[in-house]
N, C-alpha and C. Protein backbone atom coordinates (compact mmCIF):
# COMPACT_ATOMS: atom_id res chain seq x y z
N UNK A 1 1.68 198.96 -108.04
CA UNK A 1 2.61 197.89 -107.70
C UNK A 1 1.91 196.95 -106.72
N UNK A 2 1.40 195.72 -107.03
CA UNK A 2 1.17 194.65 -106.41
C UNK A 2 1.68 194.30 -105.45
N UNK A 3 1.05 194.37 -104.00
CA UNK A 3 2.11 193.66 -102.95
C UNK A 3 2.32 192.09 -103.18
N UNK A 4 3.90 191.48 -102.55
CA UNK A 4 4.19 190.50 -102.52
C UNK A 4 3.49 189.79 -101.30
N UNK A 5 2.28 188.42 -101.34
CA UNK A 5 1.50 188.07 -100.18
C UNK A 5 2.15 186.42 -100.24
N UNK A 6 2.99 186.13 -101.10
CA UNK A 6 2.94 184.98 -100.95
C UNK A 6 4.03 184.16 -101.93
N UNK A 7 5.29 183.46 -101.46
CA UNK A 7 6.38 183.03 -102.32
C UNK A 7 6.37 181.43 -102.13
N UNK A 8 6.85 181.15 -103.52
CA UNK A 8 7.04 179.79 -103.56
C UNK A 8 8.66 179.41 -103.99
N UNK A 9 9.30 178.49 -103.23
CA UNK A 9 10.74 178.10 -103.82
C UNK A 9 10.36 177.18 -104.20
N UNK A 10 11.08 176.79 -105.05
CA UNK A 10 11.47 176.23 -106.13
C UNK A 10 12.79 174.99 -106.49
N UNK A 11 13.39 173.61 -106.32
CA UNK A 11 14.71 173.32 -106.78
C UNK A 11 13.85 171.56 -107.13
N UNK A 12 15.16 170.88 -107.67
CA UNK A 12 14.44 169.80 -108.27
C UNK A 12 13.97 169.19 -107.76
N UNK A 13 13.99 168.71 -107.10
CA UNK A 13 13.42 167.32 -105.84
C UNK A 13 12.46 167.83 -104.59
N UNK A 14 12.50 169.29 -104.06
CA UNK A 14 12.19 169.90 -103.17
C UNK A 14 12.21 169.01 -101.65
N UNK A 15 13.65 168.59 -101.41
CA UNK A 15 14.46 167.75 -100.14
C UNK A 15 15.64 168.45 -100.23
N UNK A 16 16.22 169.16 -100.58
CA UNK A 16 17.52 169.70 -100.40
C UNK A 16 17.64 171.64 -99.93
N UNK A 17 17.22 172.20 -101.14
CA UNK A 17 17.08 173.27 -101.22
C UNK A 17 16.09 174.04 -101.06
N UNK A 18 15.12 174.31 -101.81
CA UNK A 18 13.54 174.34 -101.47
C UNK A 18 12.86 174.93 -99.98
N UNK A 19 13.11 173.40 -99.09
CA UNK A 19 12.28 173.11 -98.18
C UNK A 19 13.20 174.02 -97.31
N UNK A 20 14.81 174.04 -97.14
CA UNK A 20 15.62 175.43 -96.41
C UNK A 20 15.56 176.67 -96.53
N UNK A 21 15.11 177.23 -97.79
CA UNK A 21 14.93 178.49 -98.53
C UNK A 21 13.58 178.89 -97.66
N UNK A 22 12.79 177.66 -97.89
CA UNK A 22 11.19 178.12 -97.24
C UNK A 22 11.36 178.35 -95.69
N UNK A 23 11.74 177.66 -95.33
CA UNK A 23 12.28 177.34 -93.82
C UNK A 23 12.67 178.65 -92.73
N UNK A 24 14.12 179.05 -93.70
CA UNK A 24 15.27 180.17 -93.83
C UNK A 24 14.17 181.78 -94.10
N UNK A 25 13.46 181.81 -94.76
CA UNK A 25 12.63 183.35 -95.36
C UNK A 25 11.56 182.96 -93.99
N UNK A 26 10.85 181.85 -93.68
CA UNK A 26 10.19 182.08 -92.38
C UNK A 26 10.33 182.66 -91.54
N UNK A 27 11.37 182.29 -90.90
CA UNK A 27 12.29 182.42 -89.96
C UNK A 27 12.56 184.41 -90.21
N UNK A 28 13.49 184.37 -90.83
CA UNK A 28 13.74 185.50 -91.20
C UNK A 28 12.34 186.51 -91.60
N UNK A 29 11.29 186.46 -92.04
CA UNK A 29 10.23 187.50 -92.30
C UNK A 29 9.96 187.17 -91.57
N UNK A 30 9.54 186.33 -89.84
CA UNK A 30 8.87 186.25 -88.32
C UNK A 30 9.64 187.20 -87.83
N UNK A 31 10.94 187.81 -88.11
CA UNK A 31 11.59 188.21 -87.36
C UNK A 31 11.55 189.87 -87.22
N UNK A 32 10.31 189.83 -88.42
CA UNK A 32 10.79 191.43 -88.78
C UNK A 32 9.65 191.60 -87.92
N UNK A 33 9.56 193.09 -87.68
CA UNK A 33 8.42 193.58 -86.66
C UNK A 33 7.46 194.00 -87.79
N UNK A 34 6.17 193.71 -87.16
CA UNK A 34 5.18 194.44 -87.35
C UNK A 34 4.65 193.83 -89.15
N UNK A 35 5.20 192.89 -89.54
CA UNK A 35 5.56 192.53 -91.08
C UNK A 35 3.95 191.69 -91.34
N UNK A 36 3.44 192.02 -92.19
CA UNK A 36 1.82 190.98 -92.59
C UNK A 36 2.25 189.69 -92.97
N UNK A 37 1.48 188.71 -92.77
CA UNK A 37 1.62 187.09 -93.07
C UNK A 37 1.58 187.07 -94.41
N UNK A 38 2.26 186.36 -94.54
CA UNK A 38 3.02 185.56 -95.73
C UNK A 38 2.71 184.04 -95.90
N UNK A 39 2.04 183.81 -96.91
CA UNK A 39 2.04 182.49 -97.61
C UNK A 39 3.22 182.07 -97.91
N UNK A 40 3.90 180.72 -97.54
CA UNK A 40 5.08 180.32 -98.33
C UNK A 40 5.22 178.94 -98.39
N UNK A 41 5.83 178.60 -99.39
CA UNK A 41 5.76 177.14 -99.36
C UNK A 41 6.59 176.54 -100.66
N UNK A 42 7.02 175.62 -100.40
CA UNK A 42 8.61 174.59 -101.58
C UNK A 42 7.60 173.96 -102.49
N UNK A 43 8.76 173.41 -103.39
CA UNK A 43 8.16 172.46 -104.58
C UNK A 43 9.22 172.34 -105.05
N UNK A 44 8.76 170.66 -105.70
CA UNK A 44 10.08 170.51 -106.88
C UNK A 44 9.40 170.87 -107.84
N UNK A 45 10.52 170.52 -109.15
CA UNK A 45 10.05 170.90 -110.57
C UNK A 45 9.64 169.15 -111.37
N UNK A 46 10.48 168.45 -110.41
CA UNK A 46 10.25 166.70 -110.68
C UNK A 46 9.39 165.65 -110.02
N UNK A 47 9.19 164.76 -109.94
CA UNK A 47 7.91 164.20 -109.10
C UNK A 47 8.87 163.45 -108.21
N UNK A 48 10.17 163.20 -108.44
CA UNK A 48 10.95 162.11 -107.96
C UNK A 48 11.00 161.84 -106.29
N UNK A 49 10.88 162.93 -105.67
CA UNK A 49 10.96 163.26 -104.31
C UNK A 49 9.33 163.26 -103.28
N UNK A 50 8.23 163.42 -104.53
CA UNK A 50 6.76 163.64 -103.94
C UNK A 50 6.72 162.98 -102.61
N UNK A 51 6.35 163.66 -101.58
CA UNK A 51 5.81 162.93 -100.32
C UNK A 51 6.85 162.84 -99.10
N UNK A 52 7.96 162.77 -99.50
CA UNK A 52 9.18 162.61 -98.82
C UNK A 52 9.63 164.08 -97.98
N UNK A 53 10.31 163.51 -96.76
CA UNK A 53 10.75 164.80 -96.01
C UNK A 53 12.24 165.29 -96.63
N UNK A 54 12.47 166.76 -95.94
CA UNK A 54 13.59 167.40 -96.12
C UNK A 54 14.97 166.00 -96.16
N UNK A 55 16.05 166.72 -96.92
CA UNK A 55 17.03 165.24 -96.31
C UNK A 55 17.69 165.40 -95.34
N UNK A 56 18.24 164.82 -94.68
CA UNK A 56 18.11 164.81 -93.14
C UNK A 56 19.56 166.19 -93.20
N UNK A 57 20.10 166.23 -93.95
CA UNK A 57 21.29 167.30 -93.99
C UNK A 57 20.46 168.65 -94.20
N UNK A 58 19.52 168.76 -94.87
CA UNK A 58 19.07 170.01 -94.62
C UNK A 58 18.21 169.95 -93.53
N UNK A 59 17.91 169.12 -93.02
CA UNK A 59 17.12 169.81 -91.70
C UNK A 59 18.19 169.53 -90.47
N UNK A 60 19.74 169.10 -90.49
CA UNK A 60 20.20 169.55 -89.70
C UNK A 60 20.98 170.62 -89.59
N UNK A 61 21.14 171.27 -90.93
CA UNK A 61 21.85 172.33 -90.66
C UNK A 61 20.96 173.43 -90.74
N UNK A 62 19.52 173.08 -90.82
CA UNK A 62 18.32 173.89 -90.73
C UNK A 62 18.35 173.88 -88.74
N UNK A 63 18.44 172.81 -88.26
CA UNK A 63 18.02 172.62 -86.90
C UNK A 63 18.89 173.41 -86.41
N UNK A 64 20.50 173.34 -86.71
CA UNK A 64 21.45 173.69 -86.17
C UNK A 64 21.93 175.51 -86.13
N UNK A 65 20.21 176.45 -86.62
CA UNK A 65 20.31 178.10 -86.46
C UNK A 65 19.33 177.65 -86.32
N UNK A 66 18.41 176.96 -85.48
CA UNK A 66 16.81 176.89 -84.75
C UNK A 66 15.78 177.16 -85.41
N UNK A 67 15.98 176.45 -86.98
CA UNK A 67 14.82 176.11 -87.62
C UNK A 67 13.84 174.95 -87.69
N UNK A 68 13.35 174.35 -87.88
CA UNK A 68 12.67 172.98 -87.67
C UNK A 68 12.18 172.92 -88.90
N UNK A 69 12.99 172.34 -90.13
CA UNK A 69 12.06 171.85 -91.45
C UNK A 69 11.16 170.45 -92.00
N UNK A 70 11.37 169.94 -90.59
CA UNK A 70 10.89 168.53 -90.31
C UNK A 70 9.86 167.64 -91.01
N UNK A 71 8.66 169.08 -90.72
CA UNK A 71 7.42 168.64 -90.51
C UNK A 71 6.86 169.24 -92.43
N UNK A 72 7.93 169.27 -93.15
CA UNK A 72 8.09 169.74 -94.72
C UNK A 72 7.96 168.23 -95.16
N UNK A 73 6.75 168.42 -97.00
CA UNK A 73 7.00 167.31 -97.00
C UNK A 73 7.18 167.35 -98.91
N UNK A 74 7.57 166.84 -99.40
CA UNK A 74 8.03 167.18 -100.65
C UNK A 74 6.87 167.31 -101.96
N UNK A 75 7.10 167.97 -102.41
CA UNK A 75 5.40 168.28 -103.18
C UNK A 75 5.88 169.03 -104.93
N UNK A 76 5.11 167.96 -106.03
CA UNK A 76 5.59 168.97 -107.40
C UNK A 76 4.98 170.32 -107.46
N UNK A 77 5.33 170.77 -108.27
CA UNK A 77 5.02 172.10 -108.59
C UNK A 77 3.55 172.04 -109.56
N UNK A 78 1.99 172.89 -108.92
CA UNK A 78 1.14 172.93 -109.65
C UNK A 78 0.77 173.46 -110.67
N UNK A 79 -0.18 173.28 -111.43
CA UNK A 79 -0.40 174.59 -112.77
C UNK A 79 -0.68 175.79 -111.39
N UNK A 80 -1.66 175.30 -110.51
CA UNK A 80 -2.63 176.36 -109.66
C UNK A 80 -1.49 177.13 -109.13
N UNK A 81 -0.45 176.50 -108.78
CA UNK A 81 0.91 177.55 -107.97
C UNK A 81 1.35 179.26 -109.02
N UNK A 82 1.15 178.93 -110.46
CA UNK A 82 1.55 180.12 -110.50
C UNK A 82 0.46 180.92 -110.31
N UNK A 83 -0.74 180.75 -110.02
CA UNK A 83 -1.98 181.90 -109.71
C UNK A 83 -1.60 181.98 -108.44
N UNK A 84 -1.39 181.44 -107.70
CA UNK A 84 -1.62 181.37 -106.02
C UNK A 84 -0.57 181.91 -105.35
N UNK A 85 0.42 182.07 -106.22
CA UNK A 85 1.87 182.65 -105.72
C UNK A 85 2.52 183.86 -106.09
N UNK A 86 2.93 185.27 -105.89
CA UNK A 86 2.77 186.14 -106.40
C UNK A 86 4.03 185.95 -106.65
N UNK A 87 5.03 185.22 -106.39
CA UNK A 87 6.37 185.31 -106.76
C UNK A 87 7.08 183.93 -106.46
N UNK A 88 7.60 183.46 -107.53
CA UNK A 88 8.21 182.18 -107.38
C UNK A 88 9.36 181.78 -107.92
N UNK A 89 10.40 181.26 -106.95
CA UNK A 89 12.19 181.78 -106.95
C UNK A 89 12.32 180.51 -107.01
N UNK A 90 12.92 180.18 -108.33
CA UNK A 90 13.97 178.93 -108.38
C UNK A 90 15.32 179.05 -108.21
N UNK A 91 15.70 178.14 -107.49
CA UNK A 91 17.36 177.67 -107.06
C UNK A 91 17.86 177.90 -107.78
N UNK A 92 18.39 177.15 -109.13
CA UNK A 92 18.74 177.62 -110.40
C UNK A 92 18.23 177.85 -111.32
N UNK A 93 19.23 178.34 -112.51
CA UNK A 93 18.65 178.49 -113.80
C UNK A 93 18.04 177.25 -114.38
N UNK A 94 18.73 176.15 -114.21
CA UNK A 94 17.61 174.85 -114.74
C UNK A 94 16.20 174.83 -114.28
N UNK A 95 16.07 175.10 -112.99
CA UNK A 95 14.56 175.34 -112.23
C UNK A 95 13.87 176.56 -112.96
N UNK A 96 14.22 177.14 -112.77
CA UNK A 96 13.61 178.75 -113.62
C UNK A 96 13.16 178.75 -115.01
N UNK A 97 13.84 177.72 -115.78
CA UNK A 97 13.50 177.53 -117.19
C UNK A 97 12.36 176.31 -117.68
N UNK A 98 12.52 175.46 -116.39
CA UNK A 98 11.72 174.67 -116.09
C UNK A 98 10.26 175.39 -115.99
N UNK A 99 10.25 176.17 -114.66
CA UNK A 99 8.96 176.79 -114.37
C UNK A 99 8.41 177.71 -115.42
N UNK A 100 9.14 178.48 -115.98
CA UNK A 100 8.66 179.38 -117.21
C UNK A 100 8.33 178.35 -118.44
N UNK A 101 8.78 177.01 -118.47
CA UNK A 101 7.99 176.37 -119.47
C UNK A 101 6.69 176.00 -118.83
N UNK A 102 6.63 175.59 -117.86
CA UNK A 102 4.87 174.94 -116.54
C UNK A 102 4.15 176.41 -116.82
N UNK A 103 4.76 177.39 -116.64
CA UNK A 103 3.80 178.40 -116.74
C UNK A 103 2.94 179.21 -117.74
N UNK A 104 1.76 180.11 -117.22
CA UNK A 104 1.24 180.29 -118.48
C UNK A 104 1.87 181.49 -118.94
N UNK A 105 1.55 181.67 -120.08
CA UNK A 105 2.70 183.34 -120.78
C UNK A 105 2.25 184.18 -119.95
N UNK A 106 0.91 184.53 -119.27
CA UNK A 106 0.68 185.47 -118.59
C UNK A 106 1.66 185.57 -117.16
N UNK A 107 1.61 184.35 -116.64
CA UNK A 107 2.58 184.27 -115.31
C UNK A 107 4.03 183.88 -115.33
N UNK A 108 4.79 184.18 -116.58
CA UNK A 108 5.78 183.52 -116.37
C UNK A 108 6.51 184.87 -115.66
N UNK A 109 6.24 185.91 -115.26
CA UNK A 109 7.24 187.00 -114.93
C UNK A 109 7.10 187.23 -113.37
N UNK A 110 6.65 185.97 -112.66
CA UNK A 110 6.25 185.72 -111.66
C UNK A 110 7.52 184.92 -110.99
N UNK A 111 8.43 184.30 -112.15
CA UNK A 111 9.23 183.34 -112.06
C UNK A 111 10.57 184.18 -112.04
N UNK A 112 11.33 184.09 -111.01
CA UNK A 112 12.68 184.36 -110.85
C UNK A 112 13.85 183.54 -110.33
N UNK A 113 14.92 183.84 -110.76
CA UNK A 113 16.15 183.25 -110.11
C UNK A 113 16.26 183.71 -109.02
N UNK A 114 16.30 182.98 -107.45
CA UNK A 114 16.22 183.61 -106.38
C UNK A 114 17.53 184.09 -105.72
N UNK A 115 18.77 183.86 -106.07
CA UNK A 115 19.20 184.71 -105.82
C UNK A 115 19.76 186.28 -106.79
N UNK A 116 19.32 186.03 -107.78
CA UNK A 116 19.09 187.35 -109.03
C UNK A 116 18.25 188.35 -108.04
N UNK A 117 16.81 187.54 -107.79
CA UNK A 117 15.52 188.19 -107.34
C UNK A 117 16.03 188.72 -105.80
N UNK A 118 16.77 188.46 -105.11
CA UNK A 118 16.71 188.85 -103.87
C UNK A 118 18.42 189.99 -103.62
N UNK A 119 18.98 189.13 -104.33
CA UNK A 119 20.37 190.32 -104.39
C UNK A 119 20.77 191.05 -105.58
N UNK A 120 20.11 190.55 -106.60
CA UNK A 120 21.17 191.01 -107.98
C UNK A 120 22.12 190.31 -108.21
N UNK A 121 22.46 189.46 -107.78
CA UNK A 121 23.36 188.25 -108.23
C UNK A 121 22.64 187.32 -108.99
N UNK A 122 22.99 186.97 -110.44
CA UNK A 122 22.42 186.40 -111.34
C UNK A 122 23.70 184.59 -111.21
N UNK A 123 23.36 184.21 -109.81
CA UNK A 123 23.91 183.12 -109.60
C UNK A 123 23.37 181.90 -109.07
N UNK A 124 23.44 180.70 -109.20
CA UNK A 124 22.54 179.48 -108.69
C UNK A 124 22.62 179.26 -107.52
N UNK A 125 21.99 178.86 -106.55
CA UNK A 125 22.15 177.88 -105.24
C UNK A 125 22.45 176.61 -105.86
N UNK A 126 23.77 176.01 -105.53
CA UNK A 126 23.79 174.94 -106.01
C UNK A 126 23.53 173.63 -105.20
N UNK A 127 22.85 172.69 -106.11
CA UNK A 127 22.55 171.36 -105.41
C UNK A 127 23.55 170.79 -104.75
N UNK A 128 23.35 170.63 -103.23
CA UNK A 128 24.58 169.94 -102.23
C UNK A 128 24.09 168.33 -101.70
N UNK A 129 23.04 167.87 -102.97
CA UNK A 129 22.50 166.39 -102.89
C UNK A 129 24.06 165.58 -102.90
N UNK A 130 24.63 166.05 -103.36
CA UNK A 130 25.81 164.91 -103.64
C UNK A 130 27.26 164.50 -102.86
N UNK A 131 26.93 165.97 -102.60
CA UNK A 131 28.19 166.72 -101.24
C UNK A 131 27.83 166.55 -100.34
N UNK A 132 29.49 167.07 -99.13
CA UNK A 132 28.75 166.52 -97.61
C UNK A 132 27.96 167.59 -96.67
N UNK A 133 28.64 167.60 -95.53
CA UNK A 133 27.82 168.27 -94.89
C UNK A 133 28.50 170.18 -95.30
N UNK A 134 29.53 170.28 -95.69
CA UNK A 134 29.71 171.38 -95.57
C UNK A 134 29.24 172.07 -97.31
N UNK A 135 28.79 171.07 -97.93
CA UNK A 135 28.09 172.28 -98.73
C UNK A 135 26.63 172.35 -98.44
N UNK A 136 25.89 171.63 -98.09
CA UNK A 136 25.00 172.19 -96.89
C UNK A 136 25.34 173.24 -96.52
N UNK A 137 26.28 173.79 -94.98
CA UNK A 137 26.47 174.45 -94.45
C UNK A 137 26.66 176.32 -95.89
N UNK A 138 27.41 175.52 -96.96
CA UNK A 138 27.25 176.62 -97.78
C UNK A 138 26.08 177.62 -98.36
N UNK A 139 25.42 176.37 -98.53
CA UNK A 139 23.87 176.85 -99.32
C UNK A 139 23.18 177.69 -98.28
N UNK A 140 22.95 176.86 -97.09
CA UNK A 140 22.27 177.45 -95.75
C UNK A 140 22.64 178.96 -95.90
N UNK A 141 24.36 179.34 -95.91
CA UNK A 141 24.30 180.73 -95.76
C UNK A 141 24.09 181.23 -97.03
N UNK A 142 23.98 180.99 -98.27
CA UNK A 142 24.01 181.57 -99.29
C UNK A 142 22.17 181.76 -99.32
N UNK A 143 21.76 180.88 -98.68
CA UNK A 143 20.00 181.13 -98.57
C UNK A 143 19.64 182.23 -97.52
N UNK A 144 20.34 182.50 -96.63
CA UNK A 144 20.28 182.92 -95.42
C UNK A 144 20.59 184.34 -95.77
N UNK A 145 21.38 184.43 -96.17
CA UNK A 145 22.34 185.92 -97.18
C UNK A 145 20.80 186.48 -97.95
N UNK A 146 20.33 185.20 -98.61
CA UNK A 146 19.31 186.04 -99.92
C UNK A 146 18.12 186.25 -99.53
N UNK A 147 18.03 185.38 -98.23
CA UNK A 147 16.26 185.80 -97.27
C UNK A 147 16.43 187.22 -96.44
N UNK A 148 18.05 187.70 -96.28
CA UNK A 148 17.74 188.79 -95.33
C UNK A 148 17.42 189.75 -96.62
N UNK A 149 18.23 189.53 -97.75
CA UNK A 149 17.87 190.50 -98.61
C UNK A 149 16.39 190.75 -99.29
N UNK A 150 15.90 189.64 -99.61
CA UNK A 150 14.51 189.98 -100.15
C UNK A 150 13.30 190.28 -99.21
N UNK A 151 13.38 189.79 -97.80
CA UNK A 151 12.83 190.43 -96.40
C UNK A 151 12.85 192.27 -96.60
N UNK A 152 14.32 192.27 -96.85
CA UNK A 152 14.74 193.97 -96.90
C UNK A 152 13.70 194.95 -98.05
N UNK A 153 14.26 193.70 -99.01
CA UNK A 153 13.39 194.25 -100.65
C UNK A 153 12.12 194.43 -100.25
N UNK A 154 11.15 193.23 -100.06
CA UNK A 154 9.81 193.35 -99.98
C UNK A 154 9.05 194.40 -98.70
N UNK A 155 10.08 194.64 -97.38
CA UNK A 155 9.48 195.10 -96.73
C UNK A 155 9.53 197.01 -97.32
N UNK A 156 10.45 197.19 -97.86
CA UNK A 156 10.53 198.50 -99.06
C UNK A 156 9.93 199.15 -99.90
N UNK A 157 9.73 197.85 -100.34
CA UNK A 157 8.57 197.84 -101.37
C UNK A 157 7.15 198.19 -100.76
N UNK A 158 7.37 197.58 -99.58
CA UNK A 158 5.27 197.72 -98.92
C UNK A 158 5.22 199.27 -98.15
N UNK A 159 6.64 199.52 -97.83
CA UNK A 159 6.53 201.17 -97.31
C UNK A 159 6.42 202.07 -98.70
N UNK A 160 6.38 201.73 -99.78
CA UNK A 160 6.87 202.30 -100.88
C UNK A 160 5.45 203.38 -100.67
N UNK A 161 5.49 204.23 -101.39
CA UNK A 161 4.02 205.51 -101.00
C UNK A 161 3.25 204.92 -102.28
N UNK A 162 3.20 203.99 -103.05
CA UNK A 162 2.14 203.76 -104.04
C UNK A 162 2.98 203.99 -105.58
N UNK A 163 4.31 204.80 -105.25
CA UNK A 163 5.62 205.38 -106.67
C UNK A 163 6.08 203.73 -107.15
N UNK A 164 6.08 203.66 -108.30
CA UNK A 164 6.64 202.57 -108.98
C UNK A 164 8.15 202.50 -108.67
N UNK A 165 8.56 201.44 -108.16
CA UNK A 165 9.93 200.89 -107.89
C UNK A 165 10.85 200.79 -108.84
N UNK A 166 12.19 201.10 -109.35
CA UNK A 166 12.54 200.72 -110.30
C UNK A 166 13.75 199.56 -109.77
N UNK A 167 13.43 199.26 -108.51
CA UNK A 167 14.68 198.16 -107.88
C UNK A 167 13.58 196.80 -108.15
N UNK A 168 12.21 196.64 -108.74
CA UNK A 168 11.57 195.57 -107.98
C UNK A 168 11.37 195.39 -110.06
């Protein structure tokens, strides 16, 4: 069983969702003791957003549990990302179907629904581009909910004695 060294999120624009998810699992895997560094890092699946920062609603309700997603800056998704990433969680099912088409057949099982992948809930983070501040405030915890869980998962997995997982 391959350790997990390095995750990529995933949502369309990578200014809404994405750049909090990345933000949110920081935060949360700094917190664990004794835990090895982690590569992590957002992307959209569209170019529409390239270059651009978080939108200012996710980095205040990022700011507002003492994250800083500021200094995030919006970036597509590479061919090179699925080699470089041992696991890569899209927001939704549109993102996920997206990435498993970008990817090669060898890496598409690299690609998960992140909150499937982190709780077993086979459900979307939904885009709060359009909404106000309180579905923000929703997503935040629904990201926040699925970073303590896959923190939990992966750090399980690395105590695991070398026995194949049948939760992973």
């Amino acid at each position: 069983m391959k350790p997990i060294n390095s995750i990529l999120f995933v949502c369309l624009g990578n200014i809404c969702r994405s750049p909090l998810a990345e933000g949110v699992f920081r935060d949360v895997w700094a917190a664990r003791e004794g835990q090895r560094d982690m590569l992590l890092d957002s992307a959209a699946t569209s170019g529409w957003e390239v270059g651009s920062a978080p939108d200012p609603r996710s980095m205040a309700v990022a700011a507002h549990h003492g994250i800083d997603i500021s200094g995030q800056r919006a970036r597509r998704v590479t061919p090179q990302d699925f080699q470089r990433f041992d696991l890569i969680l899209g927001m939704d099912r549109s993102n996920v179907a997206d990435l498993k088409a970008l990817a090669p057949a060898a890496m598409r099982d690299r690609v998960h629904l992140f909150l499937d992948f982190a709780q077993g809930k086979a459900r979307d983070v939904p885009d709060p581009y359009y909404d106000g501040p309180e579905a923000f405030a929703e997503v935040y915890r629904m990201i926040r909910e699925a970073s303590e869980a896959l923190a939990t998962r992966l750090v399980a997995r690395a105590s695991d004695s070398g026995q194949a997982s049948s939760t992973m």
